[in-house]
Protein backbone atom coordinates (compact mmCIF):
# COMPACT_ATOMS: atom_id res chain seq x y z
CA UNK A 1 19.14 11.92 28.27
CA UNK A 2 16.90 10.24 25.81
CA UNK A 3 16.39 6.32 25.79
CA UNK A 4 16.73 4.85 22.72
CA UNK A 5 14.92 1.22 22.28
CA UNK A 6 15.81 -0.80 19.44
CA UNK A 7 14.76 -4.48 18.35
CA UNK A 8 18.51 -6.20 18.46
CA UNK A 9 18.06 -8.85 15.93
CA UNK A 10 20.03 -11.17 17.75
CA UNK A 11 18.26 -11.32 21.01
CA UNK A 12 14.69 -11.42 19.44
CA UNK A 13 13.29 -8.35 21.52
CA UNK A 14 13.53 -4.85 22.20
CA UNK A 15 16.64 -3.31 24.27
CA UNK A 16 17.27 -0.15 25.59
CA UNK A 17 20.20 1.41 23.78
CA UNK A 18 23.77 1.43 25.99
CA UNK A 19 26.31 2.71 24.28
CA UNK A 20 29.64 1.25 25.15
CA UNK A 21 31.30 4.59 25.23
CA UNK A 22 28.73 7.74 25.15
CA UNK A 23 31.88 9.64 23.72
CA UNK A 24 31.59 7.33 20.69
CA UNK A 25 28.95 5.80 19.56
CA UNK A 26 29.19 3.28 16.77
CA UNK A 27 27.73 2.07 13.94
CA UNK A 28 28.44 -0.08 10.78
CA UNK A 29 26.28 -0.42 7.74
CA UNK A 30 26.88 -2.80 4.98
CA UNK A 31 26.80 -1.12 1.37
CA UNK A 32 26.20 -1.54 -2.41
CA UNK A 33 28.28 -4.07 -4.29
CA UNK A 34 29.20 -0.75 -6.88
CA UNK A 35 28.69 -2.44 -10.30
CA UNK A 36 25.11 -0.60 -11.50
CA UNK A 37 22.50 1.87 -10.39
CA UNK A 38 20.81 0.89 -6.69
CA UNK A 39 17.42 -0.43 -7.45
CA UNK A 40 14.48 1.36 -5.18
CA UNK A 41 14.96 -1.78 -2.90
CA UNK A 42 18.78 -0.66 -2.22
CA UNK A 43 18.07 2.60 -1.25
CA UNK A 44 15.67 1.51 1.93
CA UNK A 45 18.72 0.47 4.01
CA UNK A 46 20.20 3.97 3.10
CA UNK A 47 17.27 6.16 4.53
CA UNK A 48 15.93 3.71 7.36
CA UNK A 49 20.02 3.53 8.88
CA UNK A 50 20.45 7.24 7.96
CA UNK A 51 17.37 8.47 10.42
CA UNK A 52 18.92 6.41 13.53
CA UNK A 53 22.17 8.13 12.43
CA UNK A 54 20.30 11.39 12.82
CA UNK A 55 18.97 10.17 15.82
CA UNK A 56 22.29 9.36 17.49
CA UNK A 57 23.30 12.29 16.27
CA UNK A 58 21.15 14.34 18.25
CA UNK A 59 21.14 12.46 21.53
CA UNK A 60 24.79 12.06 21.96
CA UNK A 61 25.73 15.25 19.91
CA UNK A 62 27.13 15.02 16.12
CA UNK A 63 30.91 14.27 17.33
CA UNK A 64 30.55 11.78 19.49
CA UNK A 65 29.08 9.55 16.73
CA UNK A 66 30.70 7.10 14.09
CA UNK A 67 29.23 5.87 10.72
CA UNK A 68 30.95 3.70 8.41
CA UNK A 69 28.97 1.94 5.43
CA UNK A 70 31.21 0.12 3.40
CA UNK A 71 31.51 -0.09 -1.19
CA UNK A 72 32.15 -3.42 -2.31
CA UNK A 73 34.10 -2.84 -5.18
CA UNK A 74 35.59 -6.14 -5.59
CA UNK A 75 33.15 -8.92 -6.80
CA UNK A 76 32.73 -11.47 -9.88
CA UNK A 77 29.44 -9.40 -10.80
CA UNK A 78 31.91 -6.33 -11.29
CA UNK A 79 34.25 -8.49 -12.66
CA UNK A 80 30.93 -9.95 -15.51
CA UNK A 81 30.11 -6.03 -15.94
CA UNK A 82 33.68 -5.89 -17.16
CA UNK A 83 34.18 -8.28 -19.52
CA UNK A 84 31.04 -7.50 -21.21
CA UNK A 85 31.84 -3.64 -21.75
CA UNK A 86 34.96 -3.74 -22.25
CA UNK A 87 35.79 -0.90 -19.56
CA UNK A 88 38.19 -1.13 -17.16
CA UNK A 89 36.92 -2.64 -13.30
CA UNK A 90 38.42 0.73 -11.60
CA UNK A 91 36.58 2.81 -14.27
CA UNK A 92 33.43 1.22 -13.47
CA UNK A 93 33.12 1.37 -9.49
CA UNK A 94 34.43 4.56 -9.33
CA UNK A 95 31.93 5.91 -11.96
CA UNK A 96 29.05 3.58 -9.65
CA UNK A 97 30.19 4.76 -6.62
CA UNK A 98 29.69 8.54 -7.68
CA UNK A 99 25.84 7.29 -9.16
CA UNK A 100 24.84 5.97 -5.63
CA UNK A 101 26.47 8.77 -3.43
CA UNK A 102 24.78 11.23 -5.83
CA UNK A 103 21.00 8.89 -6.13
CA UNK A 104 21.04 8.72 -2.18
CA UNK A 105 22.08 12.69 -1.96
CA UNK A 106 18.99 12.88 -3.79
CA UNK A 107 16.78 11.14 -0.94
CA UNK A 108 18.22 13.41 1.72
CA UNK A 109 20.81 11.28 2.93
CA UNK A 110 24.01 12.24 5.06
CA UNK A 111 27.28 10.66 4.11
CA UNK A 112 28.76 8.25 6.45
CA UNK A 113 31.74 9.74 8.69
CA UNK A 114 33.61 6.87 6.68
CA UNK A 115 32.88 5.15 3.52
CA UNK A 116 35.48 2.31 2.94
CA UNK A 117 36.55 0.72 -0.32
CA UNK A 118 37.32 -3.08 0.31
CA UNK A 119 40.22 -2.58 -2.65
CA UNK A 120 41.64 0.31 0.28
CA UNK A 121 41.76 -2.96 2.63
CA UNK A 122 43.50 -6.27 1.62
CA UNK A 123 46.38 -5.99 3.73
CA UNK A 124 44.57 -6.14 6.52
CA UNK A 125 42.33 -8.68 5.20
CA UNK A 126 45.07 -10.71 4.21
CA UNK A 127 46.29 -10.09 7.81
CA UNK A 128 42.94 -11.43 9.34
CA UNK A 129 43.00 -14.73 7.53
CA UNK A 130 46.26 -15.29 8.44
CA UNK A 131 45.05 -14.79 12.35
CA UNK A 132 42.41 -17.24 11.84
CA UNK A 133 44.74 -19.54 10.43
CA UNK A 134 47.00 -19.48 12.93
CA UNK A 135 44.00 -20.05 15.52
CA UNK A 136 42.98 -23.09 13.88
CA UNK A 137 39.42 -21.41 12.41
CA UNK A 138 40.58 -21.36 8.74
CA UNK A 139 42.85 -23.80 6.15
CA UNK A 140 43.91 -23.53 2.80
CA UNK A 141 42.69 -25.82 0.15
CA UNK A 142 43.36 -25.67 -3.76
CA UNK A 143 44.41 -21.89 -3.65
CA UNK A 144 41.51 -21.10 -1.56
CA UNK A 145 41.31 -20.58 2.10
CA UNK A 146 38.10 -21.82 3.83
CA UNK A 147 36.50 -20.76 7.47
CA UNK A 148 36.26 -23.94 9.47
CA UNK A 149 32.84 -23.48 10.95
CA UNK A 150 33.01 -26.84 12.92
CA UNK A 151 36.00 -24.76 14.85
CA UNK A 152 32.97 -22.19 16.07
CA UNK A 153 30.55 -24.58 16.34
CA UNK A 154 28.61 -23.03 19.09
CA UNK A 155 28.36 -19.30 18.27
CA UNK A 156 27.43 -20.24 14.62
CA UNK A 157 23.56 -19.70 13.36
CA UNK A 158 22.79 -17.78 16.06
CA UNK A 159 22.31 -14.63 14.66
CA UNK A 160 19.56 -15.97 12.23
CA UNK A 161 18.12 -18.93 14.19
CA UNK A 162 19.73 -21.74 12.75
CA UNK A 163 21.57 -24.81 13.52
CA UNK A 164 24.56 -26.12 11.65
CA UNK A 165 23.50 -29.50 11.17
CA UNK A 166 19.58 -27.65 10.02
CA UNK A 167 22.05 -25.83 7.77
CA UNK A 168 23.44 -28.67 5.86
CA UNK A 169 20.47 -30.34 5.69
CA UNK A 170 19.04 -27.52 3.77
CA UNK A 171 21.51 -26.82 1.70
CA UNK A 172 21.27 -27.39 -1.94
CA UNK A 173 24.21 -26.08 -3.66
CA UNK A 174 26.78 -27.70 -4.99
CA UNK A 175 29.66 -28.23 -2.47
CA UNK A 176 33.11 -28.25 -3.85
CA UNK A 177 35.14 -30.88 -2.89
CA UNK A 178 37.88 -29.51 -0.58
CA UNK A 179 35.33 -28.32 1.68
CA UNK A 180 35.71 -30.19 5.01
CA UNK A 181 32.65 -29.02 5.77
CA UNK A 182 29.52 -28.00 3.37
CA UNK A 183 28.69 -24.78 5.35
CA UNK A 184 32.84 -23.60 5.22
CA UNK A 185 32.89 -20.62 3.44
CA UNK A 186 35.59 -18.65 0.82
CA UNK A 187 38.01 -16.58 3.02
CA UNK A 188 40.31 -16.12 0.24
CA UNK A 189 40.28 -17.44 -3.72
CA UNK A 190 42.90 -17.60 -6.47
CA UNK A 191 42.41 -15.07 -9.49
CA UNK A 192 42.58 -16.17 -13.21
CA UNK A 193 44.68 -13.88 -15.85
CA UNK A 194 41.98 -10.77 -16.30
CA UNK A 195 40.73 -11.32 -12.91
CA UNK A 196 41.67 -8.63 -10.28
CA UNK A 197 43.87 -10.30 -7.95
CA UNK A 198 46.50 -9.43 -4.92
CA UNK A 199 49.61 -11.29 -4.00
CA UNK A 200 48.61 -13.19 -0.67
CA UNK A 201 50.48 -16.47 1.07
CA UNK A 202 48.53 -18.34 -0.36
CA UNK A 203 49.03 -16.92 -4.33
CA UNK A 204 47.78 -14.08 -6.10
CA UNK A 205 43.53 -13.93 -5.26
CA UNK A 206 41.00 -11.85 -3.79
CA UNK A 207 38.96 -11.68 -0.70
CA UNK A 208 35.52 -13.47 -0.04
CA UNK A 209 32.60 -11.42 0.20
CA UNK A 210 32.22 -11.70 3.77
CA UNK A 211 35.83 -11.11 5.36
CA UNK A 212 35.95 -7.26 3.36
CA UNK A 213 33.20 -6.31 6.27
CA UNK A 214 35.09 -7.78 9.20
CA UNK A 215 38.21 -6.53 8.54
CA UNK A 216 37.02 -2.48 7.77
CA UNK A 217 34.80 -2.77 10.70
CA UNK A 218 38.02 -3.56 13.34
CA UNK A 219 40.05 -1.15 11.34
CA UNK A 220 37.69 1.97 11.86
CA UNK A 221 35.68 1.02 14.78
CA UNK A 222 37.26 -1.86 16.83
CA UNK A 223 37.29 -5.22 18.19
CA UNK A 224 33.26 -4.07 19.89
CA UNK A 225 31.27 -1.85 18.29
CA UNK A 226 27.63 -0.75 19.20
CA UNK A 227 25.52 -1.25 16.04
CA UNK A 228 25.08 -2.73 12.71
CA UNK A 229 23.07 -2.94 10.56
CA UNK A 230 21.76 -4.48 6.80
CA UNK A 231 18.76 -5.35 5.20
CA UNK A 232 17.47 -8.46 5.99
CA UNK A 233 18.17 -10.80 3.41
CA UNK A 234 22.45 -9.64 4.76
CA UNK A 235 21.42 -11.62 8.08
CA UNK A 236 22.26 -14.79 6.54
CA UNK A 237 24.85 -15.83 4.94
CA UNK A 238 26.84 -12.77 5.46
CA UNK A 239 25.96 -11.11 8.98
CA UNK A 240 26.19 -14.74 10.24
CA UNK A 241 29.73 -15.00 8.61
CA UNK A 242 30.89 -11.38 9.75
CA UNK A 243 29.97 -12.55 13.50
CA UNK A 244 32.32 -16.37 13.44
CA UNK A 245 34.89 -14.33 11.62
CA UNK A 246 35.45 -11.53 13.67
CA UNK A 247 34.67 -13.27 17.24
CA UNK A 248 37.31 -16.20 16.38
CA UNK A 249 39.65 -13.27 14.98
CA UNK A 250 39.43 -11.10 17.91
CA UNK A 251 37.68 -13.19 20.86
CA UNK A 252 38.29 -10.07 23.40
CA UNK A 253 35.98 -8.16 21.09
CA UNK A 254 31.86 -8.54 21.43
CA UNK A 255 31.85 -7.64 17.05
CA UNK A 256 28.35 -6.02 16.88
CA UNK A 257 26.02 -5.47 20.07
CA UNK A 258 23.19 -4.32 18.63
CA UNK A 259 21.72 -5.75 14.92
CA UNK A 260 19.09 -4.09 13.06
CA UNK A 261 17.73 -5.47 9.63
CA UNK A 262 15.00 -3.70 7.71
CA UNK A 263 12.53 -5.73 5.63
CA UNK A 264 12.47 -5.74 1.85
CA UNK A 265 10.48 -3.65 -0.31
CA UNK A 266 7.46 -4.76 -2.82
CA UNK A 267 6.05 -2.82 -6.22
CA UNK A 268 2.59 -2.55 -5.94
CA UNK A 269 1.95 -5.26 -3.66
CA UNK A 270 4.75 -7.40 -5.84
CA UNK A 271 8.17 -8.52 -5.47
CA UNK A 272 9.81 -6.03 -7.18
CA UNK A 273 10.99 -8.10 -10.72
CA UNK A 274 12.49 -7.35 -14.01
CA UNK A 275 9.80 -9.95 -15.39
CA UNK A 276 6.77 -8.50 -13.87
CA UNK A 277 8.09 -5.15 -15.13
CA UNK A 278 7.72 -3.36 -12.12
CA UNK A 279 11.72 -3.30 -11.20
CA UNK A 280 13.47 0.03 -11.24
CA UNK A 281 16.17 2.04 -9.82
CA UNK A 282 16.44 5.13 -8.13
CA UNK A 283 17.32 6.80 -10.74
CA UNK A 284 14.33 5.90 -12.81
CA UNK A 285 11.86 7.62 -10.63
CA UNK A 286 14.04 10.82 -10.51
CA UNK A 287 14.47 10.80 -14.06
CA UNK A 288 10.23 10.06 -14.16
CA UNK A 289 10.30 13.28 -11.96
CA UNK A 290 9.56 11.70 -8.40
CA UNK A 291 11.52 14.47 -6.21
CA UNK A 292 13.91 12.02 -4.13
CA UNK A 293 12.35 14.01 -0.78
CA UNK A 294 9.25 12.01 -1.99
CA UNK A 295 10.30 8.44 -2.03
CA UNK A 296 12.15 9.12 1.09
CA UNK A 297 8.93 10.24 2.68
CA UNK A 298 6.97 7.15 1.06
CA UNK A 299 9.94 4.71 2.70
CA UNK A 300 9.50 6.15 6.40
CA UNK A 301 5.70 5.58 6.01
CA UNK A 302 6.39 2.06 7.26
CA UNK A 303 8.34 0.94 9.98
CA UNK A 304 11.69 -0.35 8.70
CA UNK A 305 10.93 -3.98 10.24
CA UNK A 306 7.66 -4.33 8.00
CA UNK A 307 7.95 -5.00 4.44
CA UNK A 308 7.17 -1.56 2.45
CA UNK A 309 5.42 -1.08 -0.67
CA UNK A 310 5.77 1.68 -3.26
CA UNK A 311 3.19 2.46 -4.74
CA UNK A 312 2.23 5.55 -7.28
CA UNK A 313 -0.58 6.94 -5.55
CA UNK A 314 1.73 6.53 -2.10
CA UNK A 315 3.72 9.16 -3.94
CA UNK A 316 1.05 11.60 -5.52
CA UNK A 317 -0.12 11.41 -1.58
CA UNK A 318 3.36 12.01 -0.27
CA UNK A 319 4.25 14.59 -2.85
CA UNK A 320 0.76 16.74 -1.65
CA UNK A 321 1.68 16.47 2.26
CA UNK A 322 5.11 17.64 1.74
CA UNK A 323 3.90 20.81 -0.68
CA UNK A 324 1.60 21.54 2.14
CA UNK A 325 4.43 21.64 4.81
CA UNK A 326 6.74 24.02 2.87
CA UNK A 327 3.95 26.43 2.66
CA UNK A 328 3.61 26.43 6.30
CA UNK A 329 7.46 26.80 6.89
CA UNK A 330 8.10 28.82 4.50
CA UNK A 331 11.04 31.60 5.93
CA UNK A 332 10.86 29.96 9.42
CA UNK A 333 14.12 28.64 11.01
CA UNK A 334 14.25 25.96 12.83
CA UNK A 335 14.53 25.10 16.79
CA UNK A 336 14.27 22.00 18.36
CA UNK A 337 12.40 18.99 17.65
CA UNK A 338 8.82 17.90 19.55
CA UNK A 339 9.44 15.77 21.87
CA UNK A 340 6.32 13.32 20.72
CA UNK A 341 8.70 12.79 17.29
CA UNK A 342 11.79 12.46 19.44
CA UNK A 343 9.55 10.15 21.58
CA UNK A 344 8.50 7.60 18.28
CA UNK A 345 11.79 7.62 16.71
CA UNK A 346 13.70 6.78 20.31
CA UNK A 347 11.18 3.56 20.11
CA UNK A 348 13.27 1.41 17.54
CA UNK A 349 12.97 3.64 14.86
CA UNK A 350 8.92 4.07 14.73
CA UNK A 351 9.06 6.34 11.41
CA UNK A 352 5.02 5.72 10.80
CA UNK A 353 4.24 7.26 14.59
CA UNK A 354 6.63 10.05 14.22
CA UNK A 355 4.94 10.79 10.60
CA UNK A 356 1.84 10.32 12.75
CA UNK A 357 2.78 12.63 15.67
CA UNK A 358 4.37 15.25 12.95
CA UNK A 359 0.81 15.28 10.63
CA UNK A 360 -0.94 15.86 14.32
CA UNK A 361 0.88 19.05 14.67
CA UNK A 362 0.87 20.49 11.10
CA UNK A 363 -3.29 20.34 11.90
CA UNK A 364 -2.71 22.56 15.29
CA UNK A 365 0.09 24.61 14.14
CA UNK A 366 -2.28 25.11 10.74
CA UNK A 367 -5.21 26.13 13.31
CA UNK A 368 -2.95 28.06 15.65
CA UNK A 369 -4.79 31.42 14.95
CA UNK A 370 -8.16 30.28 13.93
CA UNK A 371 -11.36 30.64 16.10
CA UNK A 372 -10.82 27.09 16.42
CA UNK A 373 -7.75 27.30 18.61
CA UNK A 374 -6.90 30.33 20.45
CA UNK A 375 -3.54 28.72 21.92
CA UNK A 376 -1.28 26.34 21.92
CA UNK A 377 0.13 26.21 25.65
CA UNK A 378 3.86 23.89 24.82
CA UNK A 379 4.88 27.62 22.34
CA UNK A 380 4.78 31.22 23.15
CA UNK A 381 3.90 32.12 19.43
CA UNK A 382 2.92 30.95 15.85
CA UNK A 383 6.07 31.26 14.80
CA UNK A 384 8.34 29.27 17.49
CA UNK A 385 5.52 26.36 16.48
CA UNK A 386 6.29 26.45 13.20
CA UNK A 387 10.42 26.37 14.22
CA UNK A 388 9.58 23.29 16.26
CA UNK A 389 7.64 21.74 13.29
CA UNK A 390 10.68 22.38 11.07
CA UNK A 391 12.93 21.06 13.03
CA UNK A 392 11.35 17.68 13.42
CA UNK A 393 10.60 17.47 10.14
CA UNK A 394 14.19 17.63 9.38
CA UNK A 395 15.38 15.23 12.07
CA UNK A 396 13.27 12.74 9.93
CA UNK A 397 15.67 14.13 6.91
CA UNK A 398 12.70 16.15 5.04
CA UNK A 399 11.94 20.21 4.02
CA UNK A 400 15.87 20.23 3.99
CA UNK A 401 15.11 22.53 1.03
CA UNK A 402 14.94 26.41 1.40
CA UNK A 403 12.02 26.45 -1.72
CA UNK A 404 9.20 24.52 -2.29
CA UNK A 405 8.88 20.96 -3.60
CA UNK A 406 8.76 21.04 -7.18
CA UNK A 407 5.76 19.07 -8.76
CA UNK A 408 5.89 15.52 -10.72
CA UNK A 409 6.44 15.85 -14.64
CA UNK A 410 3.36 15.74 -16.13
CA UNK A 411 2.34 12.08 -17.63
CA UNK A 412 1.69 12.60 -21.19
CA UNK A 413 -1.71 11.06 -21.49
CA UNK A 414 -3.42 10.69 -25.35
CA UNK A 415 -5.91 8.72 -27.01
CA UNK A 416 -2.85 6.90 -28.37
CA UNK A 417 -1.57 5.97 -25.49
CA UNK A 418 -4.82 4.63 -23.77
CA UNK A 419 -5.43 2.58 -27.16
CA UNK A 420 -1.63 1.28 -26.61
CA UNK A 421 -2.48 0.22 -22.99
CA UNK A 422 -5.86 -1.75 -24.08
CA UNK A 423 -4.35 -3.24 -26.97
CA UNK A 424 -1.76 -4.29 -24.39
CA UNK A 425 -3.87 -5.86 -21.47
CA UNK A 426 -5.67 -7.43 -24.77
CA UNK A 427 -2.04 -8.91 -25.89
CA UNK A 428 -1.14 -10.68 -22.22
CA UNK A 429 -4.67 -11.95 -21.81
CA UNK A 430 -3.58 -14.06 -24.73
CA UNK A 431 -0.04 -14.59 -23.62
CA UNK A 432 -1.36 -15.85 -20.22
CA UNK A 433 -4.19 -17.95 -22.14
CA UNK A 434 -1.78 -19.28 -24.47
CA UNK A 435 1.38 -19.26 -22.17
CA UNK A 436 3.16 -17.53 -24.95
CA UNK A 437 4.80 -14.56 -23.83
CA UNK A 438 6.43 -13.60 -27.25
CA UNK A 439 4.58 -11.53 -28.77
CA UNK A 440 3.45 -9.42 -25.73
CA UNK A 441 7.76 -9.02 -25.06
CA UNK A 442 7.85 -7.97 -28.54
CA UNK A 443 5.43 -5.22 -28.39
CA UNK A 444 6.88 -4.39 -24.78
CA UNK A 445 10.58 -3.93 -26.59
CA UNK A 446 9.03 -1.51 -29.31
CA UNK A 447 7.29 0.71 -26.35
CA UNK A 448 10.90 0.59 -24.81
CA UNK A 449 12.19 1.53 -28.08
CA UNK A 450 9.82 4.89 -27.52
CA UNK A 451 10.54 5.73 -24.55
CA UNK A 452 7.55 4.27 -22.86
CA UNK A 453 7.95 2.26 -20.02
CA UNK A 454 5.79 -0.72 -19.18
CA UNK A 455 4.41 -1.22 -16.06
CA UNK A 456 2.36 -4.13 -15.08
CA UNK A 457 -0.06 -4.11 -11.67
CA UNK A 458 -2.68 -6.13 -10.17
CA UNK A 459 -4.74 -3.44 -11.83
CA UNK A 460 -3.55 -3.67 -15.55
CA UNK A 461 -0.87 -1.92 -17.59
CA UNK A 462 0.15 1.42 -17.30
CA UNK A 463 2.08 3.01 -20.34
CA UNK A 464 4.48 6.00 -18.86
CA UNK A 465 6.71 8.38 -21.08
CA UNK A 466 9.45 8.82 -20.03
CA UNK A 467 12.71 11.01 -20.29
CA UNK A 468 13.37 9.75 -23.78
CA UNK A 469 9.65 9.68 -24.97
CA UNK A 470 8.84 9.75 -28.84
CA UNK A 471 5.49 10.97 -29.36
CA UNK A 472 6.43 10.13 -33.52
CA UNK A 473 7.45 6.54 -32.71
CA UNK A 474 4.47 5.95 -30.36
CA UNK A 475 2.23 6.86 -33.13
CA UNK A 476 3.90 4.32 -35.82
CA UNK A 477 3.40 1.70 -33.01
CA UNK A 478 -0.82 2.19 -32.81
């Protein structure tokens, strides 16, 4: 059988994967908080955790795995989106939850074998905090109940390197007064009138971010699971919360074995920002016309434990290689992976070298009956080369289609636009001289208006139309 090495966050290095039952192999994924579109940065857990579920998948055979990534649909910024529209909390997660299963369809990704609401789960959240209470890990104070980290002293930090007493002396929020301790965190807190809220033993509340995790993960996988994973700004507080409440609930249980966190995604060499204008959602770039099989194939360019940038020419490049491959598949089926792909992914997750190993093949399968190479000795024919290159392709989650990529919308370029985009660079020049960004905001808000987005890089400001463009208000705006 294949060895699988992965990089287990906890123990700083490289393991080889063990399974604790080859019949089941399991994994847990932390999801969106369902309140608004996932941003490009949201999807990268999606597609990184979706290829090792592929993986799995294919070493231990597709029903002898278990995948559960979670929907927070409880949470005060669901609760703000609320209040200001006026729409109902249960209208708006269930009409988010729909956007991201459909956005990450769009990238190629399978669904989970179980995708948990926390709203589906209080009881037995409610039933957990009660456990810790009765161990001595939690109290009640004001309404709220608090994990006692003092009461897990030495198993807490270690997941992200830190020391409680480090911890506190870092800390710079606020601590409310009937914390014993400044690192305790919210188990369980009261709801106001308009608030959604349970009835609990300790009055009508909700959950803490942190305990929703805990308790779906023992409910669908158990007190020891094999692996889970998050991006890495999850590790702490929350991962590092999952682990003391889940150990000190269930201390027969291991929790998690394995942890896996991918690194966070930049714009252009940028952190990805509403105020640099370069922030955007998934939804965006399909609307823009970026075929999702592209930003998928731009994400497993980089290894998942290396922060990843998007760029635009990343995805004119991406967009060309995959056109390329559907011509040479076209009307093959597929067989069974190369064992060189198998070979990269099996080494935690190394998407760039099984990219690499893939583009080495598409140049001697392209070459197969040129004068150039009269044979390929691992396949009997042209064709069972082009089954294998199919079907590693598609372990990576790409050329799922049965067509051809389709091509990028066409950027409507004109002289209006390019005198727009100098009169623009011309405008934040000033701004950034005069450290007076209101004018340049103002003339950003009336391209909006248009249907132009505006997108500032290290190289200057690009004007794109998009899906509402108004070629008659662009030209009142010269």
């Amino acid at each position: 059988m294949t060895t699988i090495r992965l990089h287990n966050t906890r123990t700083r290095k490289k393991e080889e994967f063990v399974p604790l039952d080859p019949e089941n192999v399991r994994m847990y994924v932390c999801g969106p908080t369902v309140y608004d579109r996932a941003h490009l940065g949201n999807a990268r857990p999606v597609v990184v955790f979706d290829v090792l579920y592929r993986l799995l998948r294919h070493v231990y055979g597709p029903d002898h795995v278990t995948y559960v990534r979670n929907f927070t649909d409880v949470d005060d910024k669901i609760n703000a989106r609320a209040a200001e529209s006026g729409r109902e909390i249960s209208e708006i997660t269930a009409e988010t939850t729909q956007w991201f299963l459909d956005d990450m369809a769009e990238l190629g990704a399978l669904e989970p074998d179980h995708m948990p609401r926390a709203t589906q789960y209080i009881p037995q959240m409610v039933a957990m905090i009660e456990g810790l209470i009765e161990k001595g890990h939690a109290y009640e104070a004001e309404g709220h109940v608090l994990f006692a980290v003092d009461s897990w002293r030495e198993g807490y930090g270690k997941l992200s390197g830190r020391s409680v007493d480090d911890m506190i002396a870092g800390a710079r929020v606020e601590v409310a007064p009937y914390k014993r301790n400044p690192m305790d965190f919210v188990l369980w807190k009261p709801s106001d009138e308009g608030q959604p809220g349970w009835d609990s033993p300790w009055g009508r509340g909700r959950p803490g971010w942190h305990i929703e995790c805990s308790a779906m993960a023992y409910e669908l996988l158990g007190e020891s699971f094999d692996i889970h994973g998050g991006g890495n700004d999850l590790m702490f507080p929350h991962h590092e919360n999952e682990i003391a409440q889940s150990c000190c609930a269930h201390p027969e249980g291991d929790f998690a074995r394995y942890w896996l966190h991918n690194e966070m995604l930049q714009v252009e060499g940028k952190k990805m920002s509403k105020s640099l204008g370069n922030f955007f959602t998934v939804r965006d770039l399909l609307d823009q016309g970026v075929p999702g099989e592209v930003i998928r194939f731009v994400f497993l360019s980089t290894h998942y434990r290396k922060p990843m940038d998007w760029t635009r020419n990343k995805a004119k490049d991406a967009l060309k290689e995959l056109q390329e491959w559907y011509r040479l598949v076209d009307g093959v089926e597929p067989l069974s992976p190369y064992p060189e792909v198998i070979k990269a992914l099996s080494d935690d997750l190394n998407t760039y070298n099984a990219l690499f190993s893939l583009r080495g093949l598409y140049k001697r399968v392209s070459l197969f009956d040129s004068k150039l190479i009269d044979h390929m000795e691992e396949f009997d024919s042209l064709e069972e080369a082009k089954g294998v290159f199919l079907a590693s392709a598609q372990l990576l989650g790409l050329l799922a289609r049965r067509t051809g990529m389709p091509t990028l919308l066409p950027v409507e370029r004109s002289r209006t636009l390019e005198l727009l985009e100098f009169k623009m660079v011309a405008i934040r020049a000033i701004a950034l001289h005069e450290n007076d960004f209101s004018v340049f905001d103002r003339k950003k808000a009336e391209l909006l208006g248009a249907g132009i987005e505006v997108r500032v890089t290290k190289d200057g400001i690009e004007l794109i139309p998009g899906p509402d463009f108004d070629p008659a208000k662009l030209e009142a705006l010269k």
